[in-house]
PDB file of N, CA and C in Angstrom:
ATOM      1  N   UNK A   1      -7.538 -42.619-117.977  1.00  0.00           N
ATOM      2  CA  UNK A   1      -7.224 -41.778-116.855  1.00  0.00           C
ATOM      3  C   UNK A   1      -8.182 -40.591-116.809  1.00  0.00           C
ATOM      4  N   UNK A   2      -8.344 -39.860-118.311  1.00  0.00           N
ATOM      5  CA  UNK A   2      -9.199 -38.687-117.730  1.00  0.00           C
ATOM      6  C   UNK A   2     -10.559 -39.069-117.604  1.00  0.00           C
ATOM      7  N   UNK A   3     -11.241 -40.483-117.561  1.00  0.00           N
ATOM      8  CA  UNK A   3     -12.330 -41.226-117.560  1.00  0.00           C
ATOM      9  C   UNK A   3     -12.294 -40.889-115.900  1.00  0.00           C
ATOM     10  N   UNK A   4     -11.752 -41.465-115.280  1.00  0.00           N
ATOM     11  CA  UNK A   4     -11.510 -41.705-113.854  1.00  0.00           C
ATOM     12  C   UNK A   4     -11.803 -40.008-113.113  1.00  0.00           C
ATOM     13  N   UNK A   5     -10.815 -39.406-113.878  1.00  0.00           N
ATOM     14  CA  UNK A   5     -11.010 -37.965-113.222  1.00  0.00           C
ATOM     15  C   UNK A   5     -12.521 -37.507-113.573  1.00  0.00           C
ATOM     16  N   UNK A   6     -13.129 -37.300-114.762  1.00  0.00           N
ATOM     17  CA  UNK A   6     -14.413 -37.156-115.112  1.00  0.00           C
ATOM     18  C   UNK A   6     -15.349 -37.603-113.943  1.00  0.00           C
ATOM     19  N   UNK A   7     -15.208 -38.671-113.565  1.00  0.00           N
ATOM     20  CA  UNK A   7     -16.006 -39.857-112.546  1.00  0.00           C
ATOM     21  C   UNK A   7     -15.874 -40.058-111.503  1.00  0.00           C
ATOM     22  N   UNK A   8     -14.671 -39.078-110.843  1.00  0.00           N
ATOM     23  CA  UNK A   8     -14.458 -39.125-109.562  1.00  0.00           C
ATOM     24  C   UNK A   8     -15.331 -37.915-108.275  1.00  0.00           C
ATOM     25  N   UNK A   9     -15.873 -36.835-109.309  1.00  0.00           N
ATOM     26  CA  UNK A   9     -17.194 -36.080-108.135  1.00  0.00           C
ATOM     27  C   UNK A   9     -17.901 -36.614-108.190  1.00  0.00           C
ATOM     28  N   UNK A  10     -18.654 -37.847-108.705  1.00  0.00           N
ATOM     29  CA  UNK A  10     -20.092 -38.632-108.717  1.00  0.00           C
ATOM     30  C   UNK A  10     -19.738 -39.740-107.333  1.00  0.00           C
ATOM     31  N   UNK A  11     -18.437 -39.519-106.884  1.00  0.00           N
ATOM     32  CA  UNK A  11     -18.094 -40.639-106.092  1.00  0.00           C
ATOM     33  C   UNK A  11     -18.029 -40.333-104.746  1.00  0.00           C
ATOM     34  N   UNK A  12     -18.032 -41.200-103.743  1.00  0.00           N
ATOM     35  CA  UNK A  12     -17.948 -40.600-102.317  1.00  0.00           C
ATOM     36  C   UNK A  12     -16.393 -40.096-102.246  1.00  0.00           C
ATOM     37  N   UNK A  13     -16.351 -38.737-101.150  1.00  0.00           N
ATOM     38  CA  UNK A  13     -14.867 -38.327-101.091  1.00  0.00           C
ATOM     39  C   UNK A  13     -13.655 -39.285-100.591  1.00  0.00           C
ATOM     40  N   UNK A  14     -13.809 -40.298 -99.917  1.00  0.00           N
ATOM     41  CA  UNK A  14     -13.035 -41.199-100.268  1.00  0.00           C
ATOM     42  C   UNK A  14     -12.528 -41.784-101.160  1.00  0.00           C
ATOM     43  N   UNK A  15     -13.501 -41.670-102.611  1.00  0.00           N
ATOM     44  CA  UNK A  15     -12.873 -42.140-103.895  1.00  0.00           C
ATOM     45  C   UNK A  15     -11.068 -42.049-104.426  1.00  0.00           C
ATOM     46  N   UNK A  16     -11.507 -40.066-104.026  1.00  0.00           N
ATOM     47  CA  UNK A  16     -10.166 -39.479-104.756  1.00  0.00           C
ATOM     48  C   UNK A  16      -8.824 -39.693-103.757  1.00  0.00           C
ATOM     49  N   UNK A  17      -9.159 -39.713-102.701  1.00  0.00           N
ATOM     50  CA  UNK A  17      -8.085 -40.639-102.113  1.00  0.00           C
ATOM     51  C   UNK A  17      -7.150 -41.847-101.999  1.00  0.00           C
ATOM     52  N   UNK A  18      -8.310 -42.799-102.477  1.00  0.00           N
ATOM     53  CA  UNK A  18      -7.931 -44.566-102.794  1.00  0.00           C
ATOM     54  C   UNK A  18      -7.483 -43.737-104.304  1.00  0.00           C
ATOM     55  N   UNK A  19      -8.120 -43.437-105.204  1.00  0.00           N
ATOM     56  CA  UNK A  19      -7.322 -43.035-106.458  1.00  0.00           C
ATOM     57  C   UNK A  19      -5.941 -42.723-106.541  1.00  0.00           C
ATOM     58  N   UNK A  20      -5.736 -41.558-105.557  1.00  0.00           N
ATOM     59  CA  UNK A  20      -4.117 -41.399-105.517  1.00  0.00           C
ATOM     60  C   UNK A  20      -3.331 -42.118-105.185  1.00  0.00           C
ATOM     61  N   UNK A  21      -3.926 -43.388-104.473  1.00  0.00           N
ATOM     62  CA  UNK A  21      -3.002 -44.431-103.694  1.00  0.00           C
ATOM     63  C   UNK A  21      -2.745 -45.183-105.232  1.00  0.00           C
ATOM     64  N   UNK A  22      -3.638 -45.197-105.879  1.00  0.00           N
ATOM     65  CA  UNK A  22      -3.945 -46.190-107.172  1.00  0.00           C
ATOM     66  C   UNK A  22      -3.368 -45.783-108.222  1.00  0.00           C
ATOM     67  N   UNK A  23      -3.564 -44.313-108.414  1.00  0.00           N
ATOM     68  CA  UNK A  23      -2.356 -44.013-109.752  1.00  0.00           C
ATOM     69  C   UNK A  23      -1.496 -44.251-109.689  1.00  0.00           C
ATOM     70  N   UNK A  24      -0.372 -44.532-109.094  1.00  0.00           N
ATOM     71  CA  UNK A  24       0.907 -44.466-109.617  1.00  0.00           C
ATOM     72  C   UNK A  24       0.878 -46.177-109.881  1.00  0.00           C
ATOM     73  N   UNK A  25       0.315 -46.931-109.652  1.00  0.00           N
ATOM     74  CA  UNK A  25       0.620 -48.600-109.555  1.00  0.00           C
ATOM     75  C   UNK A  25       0.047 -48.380-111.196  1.00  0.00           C
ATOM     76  N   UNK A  26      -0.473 -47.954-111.850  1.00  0.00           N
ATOM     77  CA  UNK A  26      -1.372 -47.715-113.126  1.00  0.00           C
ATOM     78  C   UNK A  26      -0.275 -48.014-114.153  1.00  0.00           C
ATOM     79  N   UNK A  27      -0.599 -48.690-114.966  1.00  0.00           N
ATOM     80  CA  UNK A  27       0.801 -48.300-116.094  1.00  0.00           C
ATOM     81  C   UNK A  27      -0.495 -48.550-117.515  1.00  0.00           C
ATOM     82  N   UNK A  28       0.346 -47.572-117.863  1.00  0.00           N
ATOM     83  CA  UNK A  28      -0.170 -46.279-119.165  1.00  0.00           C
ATOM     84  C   UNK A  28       0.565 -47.382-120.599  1.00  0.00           C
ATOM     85  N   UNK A  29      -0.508 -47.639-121.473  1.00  0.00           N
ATOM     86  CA  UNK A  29       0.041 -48.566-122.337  1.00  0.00           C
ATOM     87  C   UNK A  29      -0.825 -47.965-124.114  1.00  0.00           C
ATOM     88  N   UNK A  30       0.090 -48.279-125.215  1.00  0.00           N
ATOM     89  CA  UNK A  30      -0.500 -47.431-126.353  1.00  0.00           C
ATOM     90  C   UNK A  30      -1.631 -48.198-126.848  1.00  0.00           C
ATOM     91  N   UNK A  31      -2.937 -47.444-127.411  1.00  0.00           N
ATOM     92  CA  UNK A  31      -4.091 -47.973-127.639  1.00  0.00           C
ATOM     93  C   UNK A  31      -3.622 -48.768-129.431  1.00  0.00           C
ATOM     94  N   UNK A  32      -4.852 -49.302-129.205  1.00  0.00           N
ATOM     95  CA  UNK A  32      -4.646 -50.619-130.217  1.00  0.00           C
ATOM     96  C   UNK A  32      -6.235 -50.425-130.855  1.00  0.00           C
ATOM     97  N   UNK A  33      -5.921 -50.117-132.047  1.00  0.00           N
ATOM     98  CA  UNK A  33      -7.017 -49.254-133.137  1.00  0.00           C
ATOM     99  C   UNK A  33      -7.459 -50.293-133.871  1.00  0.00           C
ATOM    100  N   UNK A  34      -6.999 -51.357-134.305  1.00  0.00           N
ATOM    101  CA  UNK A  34      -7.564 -52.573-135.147  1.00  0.00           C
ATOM    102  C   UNK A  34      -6.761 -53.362-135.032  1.00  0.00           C
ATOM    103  N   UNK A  35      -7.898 -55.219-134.921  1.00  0.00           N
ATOM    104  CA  UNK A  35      -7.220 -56.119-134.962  1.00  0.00           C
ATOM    105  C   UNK A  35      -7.469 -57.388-135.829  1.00  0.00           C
ATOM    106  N   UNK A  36      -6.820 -58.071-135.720  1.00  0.00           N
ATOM    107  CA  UNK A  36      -6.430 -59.176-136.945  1.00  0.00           C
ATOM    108  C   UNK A  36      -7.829 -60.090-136.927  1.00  0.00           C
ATOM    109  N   UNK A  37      -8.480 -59.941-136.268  1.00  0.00           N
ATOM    110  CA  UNK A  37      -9.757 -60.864-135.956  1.00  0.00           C
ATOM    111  C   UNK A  37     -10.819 -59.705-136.707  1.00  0.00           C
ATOM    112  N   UNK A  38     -11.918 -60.829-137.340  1.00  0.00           N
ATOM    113  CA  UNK A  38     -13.046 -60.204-137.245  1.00  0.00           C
ATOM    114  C   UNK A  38     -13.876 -60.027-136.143  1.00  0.00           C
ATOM    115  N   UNK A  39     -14.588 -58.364-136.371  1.00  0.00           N
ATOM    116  CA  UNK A  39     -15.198 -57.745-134.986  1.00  0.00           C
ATOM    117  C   UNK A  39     -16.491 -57.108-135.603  1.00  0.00           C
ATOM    118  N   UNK A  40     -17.245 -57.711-134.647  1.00  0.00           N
ATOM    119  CA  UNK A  40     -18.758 -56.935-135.060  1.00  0.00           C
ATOM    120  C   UNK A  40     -19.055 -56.216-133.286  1.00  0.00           C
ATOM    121  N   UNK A  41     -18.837 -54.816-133.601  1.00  0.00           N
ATOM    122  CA  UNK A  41     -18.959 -54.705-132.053  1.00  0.00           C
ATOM    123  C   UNK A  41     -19.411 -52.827-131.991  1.00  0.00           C
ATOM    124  N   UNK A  42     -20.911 -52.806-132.000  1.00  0.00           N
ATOM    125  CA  UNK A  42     -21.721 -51.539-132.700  1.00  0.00           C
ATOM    126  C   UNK A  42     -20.726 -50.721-132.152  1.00  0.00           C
ATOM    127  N   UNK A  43     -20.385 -50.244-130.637  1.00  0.00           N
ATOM    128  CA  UNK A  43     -20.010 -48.828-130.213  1.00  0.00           C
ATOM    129  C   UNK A  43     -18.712 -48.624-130.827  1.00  0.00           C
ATOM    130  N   UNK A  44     -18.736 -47.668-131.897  1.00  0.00           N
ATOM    131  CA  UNK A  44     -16.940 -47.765-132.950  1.00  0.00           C
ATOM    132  C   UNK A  44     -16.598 -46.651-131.798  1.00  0.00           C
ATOM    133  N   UNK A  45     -17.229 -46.379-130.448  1.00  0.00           N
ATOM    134  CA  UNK A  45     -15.784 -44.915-130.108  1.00  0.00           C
ATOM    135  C   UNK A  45     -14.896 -45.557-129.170  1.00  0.00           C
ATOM    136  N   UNK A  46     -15.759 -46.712-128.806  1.00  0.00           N
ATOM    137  CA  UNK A  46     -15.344 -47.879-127.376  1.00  0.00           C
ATOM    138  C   UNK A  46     -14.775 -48.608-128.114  1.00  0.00           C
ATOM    139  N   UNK A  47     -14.287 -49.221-129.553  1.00  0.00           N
ATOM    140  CA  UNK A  47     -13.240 -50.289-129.960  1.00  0.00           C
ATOM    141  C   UNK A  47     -12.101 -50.111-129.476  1.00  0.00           C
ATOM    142  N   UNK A  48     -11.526 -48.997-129.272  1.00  0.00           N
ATOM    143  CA  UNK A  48     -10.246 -48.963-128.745  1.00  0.00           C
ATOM    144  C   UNK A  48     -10.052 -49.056-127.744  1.00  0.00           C
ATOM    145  N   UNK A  49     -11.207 -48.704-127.107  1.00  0.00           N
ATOM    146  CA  UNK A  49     -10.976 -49.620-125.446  1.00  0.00           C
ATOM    147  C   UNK A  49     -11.059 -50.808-124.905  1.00  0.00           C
ATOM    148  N   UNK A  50     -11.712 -51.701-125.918  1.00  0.00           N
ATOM    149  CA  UNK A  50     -11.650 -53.084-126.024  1.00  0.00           C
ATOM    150  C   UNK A  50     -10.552 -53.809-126.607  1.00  0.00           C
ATOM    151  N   UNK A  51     -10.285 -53.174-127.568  1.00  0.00           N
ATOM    152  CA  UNK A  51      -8.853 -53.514-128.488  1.00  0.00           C
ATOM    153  C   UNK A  51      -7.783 -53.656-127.846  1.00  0.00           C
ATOM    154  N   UNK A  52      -7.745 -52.438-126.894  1.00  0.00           N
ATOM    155  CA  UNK A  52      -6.461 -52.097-126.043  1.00  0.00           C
ATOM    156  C   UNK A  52      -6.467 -53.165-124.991  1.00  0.00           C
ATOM    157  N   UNK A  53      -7.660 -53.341-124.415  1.00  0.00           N
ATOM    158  CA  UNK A  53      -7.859 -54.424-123.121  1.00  0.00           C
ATOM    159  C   UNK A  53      -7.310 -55.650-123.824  1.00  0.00           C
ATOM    160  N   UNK A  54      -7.988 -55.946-125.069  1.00  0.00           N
ATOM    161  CA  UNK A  54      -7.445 -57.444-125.199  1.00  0.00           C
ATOM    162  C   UNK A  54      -6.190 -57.781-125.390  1.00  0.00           C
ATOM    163  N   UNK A  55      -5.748 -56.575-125.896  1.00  0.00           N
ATOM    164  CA  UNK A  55      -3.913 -56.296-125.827  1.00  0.00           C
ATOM    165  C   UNK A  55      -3.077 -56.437-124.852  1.00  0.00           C
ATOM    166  N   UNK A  56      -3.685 -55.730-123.632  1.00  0.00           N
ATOM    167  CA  UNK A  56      -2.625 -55.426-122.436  1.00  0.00           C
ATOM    168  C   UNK A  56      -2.935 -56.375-121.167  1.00  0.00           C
ATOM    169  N   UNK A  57      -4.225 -56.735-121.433  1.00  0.00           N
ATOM    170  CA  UNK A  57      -4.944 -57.152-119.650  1.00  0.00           C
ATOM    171  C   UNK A  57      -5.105 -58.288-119.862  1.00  0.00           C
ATOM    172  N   UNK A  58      -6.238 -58.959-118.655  1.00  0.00           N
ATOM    173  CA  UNK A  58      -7.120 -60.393-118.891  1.00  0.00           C
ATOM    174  C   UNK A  58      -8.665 -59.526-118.865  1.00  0.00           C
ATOM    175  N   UNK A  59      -8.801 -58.899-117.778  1.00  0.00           N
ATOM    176  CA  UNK A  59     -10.040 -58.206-117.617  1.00  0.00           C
ATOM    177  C   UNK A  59     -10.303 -56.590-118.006  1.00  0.00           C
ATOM    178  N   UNK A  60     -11.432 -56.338-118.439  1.00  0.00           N
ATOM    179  CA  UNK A  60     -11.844 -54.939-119.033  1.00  0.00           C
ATOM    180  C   UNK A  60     -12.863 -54.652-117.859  1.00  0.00           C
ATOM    181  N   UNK A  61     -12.488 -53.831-116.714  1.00  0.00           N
ATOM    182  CA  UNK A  61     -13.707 -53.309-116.347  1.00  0.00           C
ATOM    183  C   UNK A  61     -14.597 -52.274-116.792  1.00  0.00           C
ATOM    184  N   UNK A  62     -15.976 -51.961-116.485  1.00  0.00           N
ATOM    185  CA  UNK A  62     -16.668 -50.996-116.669  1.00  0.00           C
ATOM    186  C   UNK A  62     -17.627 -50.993-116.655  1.00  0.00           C
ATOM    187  N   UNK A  63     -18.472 -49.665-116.247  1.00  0.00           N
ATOM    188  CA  UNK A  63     -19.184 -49.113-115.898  1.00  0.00           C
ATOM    189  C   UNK A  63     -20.542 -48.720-117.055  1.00  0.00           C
ATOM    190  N   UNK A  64     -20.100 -48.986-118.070  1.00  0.00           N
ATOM    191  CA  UNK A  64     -20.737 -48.765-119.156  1.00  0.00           C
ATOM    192  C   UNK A  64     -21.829 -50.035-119.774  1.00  0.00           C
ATOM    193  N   UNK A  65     -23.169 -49.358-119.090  1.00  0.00           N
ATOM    194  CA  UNK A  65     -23.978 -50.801-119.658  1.00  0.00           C
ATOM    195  C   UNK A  65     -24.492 -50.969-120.694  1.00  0.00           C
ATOM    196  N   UNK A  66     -24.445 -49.707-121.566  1.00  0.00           N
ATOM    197  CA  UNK A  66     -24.821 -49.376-122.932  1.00  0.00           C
ATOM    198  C   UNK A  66     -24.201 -49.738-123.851  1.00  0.00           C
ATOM    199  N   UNK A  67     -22.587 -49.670-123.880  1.00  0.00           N
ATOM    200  CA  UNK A  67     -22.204 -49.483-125.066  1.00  0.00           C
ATOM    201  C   UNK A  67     -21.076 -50.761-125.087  1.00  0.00           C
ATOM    202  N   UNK A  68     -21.115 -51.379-123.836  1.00  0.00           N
ATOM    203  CA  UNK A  68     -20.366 -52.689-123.844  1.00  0.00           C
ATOM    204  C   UNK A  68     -21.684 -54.086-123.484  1.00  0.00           C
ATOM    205  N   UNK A  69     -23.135 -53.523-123.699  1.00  0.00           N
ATOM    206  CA  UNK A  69     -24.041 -54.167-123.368  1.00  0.00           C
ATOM    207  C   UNK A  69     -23.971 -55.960-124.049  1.00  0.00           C
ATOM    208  N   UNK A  70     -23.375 -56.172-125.218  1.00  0.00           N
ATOM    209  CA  UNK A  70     -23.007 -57.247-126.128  1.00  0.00           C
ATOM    210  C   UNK A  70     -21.999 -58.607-125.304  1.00  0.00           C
ATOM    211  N   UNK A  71     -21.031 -57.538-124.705  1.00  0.00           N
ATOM    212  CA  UNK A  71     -19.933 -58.504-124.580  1.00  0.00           C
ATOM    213  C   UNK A  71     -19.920 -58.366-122.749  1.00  0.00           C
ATOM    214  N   UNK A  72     -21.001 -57.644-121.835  1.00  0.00           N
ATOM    215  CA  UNK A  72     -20.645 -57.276-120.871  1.00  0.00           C
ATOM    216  C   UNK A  72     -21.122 -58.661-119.945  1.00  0.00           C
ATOM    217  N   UNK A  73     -20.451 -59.087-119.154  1.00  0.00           N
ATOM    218  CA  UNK A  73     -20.642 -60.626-118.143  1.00  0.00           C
ATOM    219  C   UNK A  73     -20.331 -61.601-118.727  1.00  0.00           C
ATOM    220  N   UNK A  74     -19.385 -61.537-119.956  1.00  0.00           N
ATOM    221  CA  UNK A  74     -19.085 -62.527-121.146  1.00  0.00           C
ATOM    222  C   UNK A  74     -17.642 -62.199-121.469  1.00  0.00           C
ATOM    223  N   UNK A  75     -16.979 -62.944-122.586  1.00  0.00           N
ATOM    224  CA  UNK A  75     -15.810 -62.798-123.487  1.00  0.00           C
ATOM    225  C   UNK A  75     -15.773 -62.261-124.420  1.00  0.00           C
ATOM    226  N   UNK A  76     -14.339 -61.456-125.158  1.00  0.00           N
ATOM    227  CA  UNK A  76     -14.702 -60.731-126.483  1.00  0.00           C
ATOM    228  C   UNK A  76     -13.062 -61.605-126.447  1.00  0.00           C
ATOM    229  N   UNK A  77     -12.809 -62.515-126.965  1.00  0.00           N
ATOM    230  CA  UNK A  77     -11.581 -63.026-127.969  1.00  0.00           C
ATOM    231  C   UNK A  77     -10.743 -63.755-126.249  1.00  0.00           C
ATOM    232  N   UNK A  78     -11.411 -63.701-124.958  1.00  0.00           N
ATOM    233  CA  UNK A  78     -11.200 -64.760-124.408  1.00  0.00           C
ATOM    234  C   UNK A  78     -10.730 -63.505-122.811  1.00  0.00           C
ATOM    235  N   UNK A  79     -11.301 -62.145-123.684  1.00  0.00           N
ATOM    236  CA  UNK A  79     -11.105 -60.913-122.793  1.00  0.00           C
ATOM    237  C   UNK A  79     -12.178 -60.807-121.663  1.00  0.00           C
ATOM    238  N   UNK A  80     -12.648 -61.378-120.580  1.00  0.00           N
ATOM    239  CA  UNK A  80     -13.561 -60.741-119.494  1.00  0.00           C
ATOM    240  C   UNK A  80     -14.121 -59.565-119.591  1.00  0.00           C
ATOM    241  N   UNK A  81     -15.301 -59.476-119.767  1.00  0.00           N
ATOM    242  CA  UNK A  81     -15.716 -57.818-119.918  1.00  0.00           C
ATOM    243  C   UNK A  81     -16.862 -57.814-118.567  1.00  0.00           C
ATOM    244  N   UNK A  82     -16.317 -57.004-117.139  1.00  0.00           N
ATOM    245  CA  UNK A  82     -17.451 -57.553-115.934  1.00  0.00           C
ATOM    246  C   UNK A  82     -17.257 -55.638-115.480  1.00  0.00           C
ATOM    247  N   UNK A  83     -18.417 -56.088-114.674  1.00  0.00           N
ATOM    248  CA  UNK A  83     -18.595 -54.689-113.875  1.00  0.00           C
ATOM    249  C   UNK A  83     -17.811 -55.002-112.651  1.00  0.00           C
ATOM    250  N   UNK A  84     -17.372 -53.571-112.274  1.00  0.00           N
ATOM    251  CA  UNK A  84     -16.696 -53.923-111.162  1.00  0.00           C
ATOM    252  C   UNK A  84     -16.950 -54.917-109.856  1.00  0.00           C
ATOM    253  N   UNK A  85     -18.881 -54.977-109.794  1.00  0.00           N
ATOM    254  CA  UNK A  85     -18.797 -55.877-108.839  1.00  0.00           C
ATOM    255  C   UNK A  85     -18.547 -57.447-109.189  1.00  0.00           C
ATOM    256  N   UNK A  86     -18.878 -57.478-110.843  1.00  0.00           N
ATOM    257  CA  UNK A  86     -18.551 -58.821-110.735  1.00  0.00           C
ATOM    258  C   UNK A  86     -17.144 -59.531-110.659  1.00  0.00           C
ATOM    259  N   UNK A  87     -16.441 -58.501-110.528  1.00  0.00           N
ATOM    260  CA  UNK A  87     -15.148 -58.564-110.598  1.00  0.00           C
ATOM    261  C   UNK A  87     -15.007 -58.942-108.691  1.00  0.00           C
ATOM    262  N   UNK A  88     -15.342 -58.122-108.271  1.00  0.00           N
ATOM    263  CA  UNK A  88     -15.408 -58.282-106.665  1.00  0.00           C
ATOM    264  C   UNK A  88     -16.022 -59.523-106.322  1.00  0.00           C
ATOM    265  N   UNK A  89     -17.061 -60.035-106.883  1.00  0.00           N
ATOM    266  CA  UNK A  89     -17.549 -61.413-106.649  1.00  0.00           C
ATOM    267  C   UNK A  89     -16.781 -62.508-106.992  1.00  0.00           C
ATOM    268  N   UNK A  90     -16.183 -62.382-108.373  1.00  0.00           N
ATOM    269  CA  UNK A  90     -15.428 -63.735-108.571  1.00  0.00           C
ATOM    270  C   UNK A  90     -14.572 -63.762-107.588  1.00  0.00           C
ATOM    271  N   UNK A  91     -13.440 -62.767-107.313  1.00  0.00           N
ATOM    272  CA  UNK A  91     -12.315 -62.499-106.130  1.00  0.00           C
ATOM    273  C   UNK A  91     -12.705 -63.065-105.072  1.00  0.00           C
ATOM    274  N   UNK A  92     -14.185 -62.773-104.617  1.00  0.00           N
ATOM    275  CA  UNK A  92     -14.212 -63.040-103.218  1.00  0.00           C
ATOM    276  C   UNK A  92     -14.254 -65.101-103.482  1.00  0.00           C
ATOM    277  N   UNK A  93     -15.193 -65.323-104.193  1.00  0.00           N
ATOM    278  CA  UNK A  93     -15.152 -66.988-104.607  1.00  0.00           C
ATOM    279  C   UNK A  93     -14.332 -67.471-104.558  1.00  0.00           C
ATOM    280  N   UNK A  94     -13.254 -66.816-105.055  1.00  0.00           N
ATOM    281  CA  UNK A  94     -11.917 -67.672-105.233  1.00  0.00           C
ATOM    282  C   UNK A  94     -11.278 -67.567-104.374  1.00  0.00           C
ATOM    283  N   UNK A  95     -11.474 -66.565-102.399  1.00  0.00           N
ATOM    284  CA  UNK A  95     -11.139 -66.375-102.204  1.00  0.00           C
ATOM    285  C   UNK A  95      -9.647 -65.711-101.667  1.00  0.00           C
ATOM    286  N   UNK A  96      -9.441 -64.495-102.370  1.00  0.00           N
ATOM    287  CA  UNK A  96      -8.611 -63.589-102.908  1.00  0.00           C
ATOM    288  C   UNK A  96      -8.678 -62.793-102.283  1.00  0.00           C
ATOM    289  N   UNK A  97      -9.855 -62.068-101.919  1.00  0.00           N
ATOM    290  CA  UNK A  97     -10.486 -61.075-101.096  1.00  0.00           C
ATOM    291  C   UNK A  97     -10.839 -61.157 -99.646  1.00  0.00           C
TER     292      UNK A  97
END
């Protein structure tokens, strides 16, 4: 969440609008610090954001091409790791969108 707020003046002012429509649908879930699998995965400040994804979700989005550069347009334990547009592309394929 405070990722989003951080990232929301780089965005057009429409952003923070669709955001407010979007927080409350959000549900807030406890991070997940280590798991039962072996993990070779350099960025140690981003494990818990991967950890947590493979915990709670199917897909991990983000914006981050650096530090999810390994697992990013690929799987980490069967977890989707896509940028938002590729996320928008599969949707539209499958027509969803």
């Amino acid at each position: 969440m405070n990722e989003v707020l951080r990232n929301l003046p780089k965005l057009p002012v429409g952003a923070t609008t669709t955001w407010l429509g979007l927080r409350s649908q959000v549900l807030v879930v406890d991070d997940v610090v280590s798991l039962d699998r072996p993990v070779v995965f350099a960025a140690s400040k981003d494990r818990p954001i991967l950890f947590t994804a493979l915990a709670w979700t199917e897909v991990l989005l983000t914006l981050d091409k650096f530090d999810f550069a390994d697992v990013l347009g690929g799987e980490f334990y069967g977890l989707r790791v896509l940028l938002p547009y590729q996320l928008l592309g599969l949707e539209r394929s499958a027509g969803r969108l």
